[in-house]
N, C-alpha and C. Protein backbone atom coordinates (compact mmCIF):
# COMPACT_ATOMS: atom_id res chain seq x y z
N UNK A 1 71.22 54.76 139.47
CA UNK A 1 71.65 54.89 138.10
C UNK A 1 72.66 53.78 137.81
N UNK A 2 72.48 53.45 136.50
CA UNK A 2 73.36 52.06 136.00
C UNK A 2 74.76 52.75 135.23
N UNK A 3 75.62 51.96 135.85
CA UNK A 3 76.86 52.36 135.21
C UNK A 3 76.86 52.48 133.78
N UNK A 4 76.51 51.93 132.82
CA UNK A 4 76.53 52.50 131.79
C UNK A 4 75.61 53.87 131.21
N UNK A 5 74.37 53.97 132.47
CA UNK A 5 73.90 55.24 132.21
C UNK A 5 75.12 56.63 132.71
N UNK A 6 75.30 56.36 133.49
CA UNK A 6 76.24 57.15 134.37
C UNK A 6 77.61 57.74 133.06
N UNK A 7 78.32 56.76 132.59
CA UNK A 7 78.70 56.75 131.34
C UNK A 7 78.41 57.61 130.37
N UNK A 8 77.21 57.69 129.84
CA UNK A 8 76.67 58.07 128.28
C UNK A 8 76.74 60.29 128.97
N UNK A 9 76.09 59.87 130.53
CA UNK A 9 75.88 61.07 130.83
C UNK A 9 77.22 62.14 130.78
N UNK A 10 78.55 61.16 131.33
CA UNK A 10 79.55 61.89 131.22
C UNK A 10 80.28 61.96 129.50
N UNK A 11 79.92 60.98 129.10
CA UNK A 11 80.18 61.74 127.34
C UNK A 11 79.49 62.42 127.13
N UNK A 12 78.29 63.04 127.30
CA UNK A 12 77.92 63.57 127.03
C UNK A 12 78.11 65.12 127.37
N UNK A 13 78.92 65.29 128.82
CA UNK A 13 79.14 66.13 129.32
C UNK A 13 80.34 66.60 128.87
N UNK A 14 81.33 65.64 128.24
CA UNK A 14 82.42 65.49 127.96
C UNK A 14 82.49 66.26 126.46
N UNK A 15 81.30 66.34 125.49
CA UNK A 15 81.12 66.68 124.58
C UNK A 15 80.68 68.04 124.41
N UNK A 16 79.72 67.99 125.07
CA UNK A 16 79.25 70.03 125.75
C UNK A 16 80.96 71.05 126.07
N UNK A 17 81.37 70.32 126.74
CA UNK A 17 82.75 70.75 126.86
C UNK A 17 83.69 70.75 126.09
N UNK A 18 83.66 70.12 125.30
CA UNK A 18 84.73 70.20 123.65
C UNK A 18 83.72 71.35 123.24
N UNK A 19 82.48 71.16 122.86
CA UNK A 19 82.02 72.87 121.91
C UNK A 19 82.28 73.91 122.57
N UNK A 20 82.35 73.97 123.88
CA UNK A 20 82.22 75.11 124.48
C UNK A 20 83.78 75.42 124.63
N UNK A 21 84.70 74.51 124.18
CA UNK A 21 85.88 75.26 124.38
C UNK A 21 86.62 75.14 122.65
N UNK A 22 85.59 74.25 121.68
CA UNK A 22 86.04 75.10 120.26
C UNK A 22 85.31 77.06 120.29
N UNK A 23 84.43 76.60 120.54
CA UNK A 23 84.29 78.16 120.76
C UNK A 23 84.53 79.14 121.04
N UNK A 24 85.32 78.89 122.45
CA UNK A 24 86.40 79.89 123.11
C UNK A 24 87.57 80.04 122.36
N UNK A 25 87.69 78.88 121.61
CA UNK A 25 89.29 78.99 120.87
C UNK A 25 88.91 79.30 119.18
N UNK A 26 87.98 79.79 118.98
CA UNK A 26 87.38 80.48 117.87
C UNK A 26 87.03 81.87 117.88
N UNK A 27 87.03 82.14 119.00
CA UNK A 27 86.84 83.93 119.65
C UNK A 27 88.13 84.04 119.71
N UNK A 28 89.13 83.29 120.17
CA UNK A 28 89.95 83.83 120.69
C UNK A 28 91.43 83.99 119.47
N UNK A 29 90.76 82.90 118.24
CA UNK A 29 91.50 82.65 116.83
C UNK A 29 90.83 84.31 116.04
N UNK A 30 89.39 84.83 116.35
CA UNK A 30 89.31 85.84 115.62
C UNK A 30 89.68 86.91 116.66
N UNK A 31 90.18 86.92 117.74
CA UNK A 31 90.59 88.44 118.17
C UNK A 31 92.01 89.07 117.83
N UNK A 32 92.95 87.15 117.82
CA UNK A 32 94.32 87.29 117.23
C UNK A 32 94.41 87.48 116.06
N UNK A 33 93.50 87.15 115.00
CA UNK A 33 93.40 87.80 113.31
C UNK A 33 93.04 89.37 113.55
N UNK A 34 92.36 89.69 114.29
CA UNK A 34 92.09 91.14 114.59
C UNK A 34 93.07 91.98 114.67
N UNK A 35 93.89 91.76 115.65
CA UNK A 35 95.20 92.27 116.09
C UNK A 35 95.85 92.41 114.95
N UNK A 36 96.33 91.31 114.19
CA UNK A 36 96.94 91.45 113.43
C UNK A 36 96.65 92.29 112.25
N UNK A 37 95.96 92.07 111.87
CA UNK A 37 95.09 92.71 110.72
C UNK A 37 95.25 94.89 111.15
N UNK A 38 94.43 95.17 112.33
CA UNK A 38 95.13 96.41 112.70
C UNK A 38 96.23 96.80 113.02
N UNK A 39 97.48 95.39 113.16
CA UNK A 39 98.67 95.84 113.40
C UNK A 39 99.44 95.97 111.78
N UNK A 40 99.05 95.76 111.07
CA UNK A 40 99.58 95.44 109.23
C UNK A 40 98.94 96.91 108.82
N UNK A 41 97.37 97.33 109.32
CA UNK A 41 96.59 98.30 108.52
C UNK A 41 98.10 99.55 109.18
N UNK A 42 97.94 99.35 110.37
CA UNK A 42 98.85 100.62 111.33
C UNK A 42 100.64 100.98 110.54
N UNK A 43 101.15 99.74 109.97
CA UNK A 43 102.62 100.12 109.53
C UNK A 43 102.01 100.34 107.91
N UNK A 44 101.22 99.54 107.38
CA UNK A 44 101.00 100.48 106.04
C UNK A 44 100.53 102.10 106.49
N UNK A 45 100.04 102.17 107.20
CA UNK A 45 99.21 103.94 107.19
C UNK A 45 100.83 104.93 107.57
N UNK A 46 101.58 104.41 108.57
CA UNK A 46 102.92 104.91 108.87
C UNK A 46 104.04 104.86 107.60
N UNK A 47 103.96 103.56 106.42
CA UNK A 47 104.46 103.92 105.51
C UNK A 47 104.22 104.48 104.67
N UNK A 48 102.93 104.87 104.81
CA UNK A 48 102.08 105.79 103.70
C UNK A 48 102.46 107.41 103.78
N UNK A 49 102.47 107.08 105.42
CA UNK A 49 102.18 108.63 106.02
C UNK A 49 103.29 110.32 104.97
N UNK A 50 102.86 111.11 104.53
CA UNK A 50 104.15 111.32 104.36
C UNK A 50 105.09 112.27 105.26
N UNK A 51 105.93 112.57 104.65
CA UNK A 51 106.94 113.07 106.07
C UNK A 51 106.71 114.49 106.37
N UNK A 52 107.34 114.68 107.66
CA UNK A 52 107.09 115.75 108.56
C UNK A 52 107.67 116.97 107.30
N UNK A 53 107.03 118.05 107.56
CA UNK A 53 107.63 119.44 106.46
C UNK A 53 108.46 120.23 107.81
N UNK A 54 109.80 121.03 106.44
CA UNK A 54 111.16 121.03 107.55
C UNK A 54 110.17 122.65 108.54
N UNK A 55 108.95 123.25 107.26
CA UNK A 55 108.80 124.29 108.40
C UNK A 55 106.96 123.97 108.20
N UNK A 56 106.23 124.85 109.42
CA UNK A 56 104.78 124.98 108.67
C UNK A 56 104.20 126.09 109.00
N UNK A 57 103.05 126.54 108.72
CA UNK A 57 102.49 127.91 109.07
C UNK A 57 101.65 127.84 109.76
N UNK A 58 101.31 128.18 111.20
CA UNK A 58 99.79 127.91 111.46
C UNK A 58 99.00 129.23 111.51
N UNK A 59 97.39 128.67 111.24
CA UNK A 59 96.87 129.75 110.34
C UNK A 59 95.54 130.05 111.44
N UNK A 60 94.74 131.11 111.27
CA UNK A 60 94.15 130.96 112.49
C UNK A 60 92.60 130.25 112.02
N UNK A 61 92.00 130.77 112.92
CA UNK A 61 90.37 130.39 112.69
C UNK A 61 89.48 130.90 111.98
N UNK A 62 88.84 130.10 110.96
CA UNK A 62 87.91 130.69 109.95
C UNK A 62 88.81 131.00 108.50
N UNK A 63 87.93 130.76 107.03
CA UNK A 63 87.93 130.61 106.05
C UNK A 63 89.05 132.39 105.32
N UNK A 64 90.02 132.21 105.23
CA UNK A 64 91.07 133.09 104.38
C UNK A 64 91.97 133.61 106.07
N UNK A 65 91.66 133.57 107.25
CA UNK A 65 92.77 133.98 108.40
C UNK A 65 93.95 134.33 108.03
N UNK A 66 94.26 135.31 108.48
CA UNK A 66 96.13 135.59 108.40
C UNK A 66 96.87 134.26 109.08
N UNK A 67 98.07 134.31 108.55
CA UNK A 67 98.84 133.53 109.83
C UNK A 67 99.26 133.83 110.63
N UNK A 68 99.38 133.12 111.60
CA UNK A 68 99.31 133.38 113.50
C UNK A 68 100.90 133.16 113.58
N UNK A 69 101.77 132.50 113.50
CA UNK A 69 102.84 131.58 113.74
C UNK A 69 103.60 130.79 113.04
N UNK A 70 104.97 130.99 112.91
CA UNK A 70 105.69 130.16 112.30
C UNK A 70 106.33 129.23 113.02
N UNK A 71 106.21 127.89 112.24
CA UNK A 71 106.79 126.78 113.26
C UNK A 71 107.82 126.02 112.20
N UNK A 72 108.74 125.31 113.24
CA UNK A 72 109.83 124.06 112.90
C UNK A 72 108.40 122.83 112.68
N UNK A 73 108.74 121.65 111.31
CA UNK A 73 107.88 120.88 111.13
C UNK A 73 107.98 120.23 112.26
N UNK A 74 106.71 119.39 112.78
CA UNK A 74 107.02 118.75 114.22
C UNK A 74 106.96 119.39 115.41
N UNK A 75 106.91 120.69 115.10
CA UNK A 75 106.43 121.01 116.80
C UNK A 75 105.40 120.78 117.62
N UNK A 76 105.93 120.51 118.68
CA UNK A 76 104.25 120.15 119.36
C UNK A 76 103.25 121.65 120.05
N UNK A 77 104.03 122.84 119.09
CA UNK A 77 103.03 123.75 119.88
C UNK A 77 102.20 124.28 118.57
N UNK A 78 102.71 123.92 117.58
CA UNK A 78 101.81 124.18 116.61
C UNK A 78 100.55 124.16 116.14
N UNK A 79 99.58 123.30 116.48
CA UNK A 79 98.64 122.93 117.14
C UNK A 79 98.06 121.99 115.94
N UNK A 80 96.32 122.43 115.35
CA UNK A 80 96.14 121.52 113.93
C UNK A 80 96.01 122.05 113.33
N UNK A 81 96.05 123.36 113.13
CA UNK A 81 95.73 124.45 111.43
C UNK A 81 97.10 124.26 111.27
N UNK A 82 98.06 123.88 110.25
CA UNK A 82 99.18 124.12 109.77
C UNK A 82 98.76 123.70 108.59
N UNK A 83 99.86 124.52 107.86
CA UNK A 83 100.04 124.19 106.28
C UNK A 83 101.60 124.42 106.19
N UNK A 84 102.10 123.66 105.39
CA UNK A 84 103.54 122.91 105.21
C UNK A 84 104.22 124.64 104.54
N UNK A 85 105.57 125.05 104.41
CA UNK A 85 106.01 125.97 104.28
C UNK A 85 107.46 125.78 103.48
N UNK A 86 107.71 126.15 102.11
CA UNK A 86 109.07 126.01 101.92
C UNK A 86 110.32 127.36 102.68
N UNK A 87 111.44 127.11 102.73
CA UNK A 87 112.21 127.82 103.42
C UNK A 87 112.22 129.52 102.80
N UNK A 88 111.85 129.18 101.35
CA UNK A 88 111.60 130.98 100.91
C UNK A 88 110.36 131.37 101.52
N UNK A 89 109.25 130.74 101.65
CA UNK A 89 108.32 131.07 102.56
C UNK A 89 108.31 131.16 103.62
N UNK A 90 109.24 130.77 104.61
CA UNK A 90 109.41 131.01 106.10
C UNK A 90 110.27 132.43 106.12
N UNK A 91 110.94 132.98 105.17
CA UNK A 91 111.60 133.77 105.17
C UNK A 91 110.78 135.12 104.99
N UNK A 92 109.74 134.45 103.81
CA UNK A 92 108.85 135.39 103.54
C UNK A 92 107.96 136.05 104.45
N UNK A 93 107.28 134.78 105.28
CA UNK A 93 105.92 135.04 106.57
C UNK A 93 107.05 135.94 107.45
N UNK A 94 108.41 135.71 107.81
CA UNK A 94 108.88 135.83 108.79
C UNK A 94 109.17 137.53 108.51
N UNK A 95 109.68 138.01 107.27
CA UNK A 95 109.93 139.76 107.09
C UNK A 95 108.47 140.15 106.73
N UNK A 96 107.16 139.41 107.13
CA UNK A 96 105.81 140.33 106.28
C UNK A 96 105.61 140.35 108.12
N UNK A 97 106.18 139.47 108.99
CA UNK A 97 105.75 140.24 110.49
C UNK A 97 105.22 138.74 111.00
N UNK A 98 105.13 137.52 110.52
CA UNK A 98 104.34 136.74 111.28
C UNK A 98 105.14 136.04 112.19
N UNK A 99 104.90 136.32 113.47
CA UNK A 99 105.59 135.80 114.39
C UNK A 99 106.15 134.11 114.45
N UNK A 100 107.58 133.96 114.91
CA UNK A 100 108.31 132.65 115.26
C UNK A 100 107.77 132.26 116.36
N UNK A 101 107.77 130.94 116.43
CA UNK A 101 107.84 130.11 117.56
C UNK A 101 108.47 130.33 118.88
N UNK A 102 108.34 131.26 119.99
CA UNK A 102 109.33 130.87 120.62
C UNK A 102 109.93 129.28 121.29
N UNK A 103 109.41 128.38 121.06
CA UNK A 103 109.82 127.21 121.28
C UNK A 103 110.55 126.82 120.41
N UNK A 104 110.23 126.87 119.19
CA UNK A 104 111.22 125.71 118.12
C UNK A 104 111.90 126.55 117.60
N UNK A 105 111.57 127.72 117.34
CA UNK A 105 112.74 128.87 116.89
C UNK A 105 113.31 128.40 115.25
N UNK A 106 111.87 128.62 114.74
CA UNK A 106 112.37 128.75 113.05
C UNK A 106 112.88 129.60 112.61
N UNK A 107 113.09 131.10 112.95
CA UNK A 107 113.87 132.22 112.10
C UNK A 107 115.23 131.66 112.80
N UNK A 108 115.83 131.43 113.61
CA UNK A 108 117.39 130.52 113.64
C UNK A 108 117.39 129.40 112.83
N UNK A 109 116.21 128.35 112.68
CA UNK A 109 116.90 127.21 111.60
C UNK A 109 116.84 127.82 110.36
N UNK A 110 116.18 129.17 109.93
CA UNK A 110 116.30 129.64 108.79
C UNK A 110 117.53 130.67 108.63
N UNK A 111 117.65 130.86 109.64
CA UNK A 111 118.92 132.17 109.65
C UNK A 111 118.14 133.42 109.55
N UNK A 112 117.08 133.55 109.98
CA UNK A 112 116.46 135.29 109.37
C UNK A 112 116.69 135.74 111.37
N UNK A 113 117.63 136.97 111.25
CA UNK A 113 117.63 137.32 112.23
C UNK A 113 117.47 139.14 112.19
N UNK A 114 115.66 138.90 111.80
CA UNK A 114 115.20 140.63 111.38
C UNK A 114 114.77 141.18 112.62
């Protein structure tokens, strides 16, 4: 092989290797727009979110259920049936019989000690 063939072959090789590494740095330009993009969607959905309720009710299984439990907003034993509760309503569930939390102990943040 003649040196200037030898040549053309390594530009040429030289060139395969520039696309193949715009490419990598084009995957790697859309995974960092990615990120970002779910890291912007994630603090709008958290500023959206709205805030924790000071009490909630959890309710049991199936369409009209009594309620099961009264909870402090935020408890982690509450489980996912809750519905948000104002403090005359915690007072209320709490003298019609529906049992407190023993963990978070809403009839003390309410003061009902029936």
């Amino acid at each position: 092989m003649h040196e200037n063939e030898a040549g053309a072959d390594r530009l040429e090789l030289l060139r395969f290797a520039e696309r193949v590494a715009e490419r990598h740095l084009a995957d790697v330009k859309g995974w960092r727009e990615a990120e970002e993009r779910r890291r912007a969607e994630r603090r709008t959905g958290e500023a959206r979110r709205p805030p924790t309720p000071d009490w909630v009710v959890q309710v049991g299984i199936g369409q009209g259920s009594p309620p099961v439990c009264v909870h402090v907003g935020g408890c982690d034993m509450a489980g996912a049936r809750v519905r948000p509760l104002s403090r005359a309503q915690v007072l209320e569930a709490l003298d019609r019989g529906v049992e407190p939390c023993q963990y978070c102990r809403p009839d003390s943040e309410v003061g009902h000690f029936g």
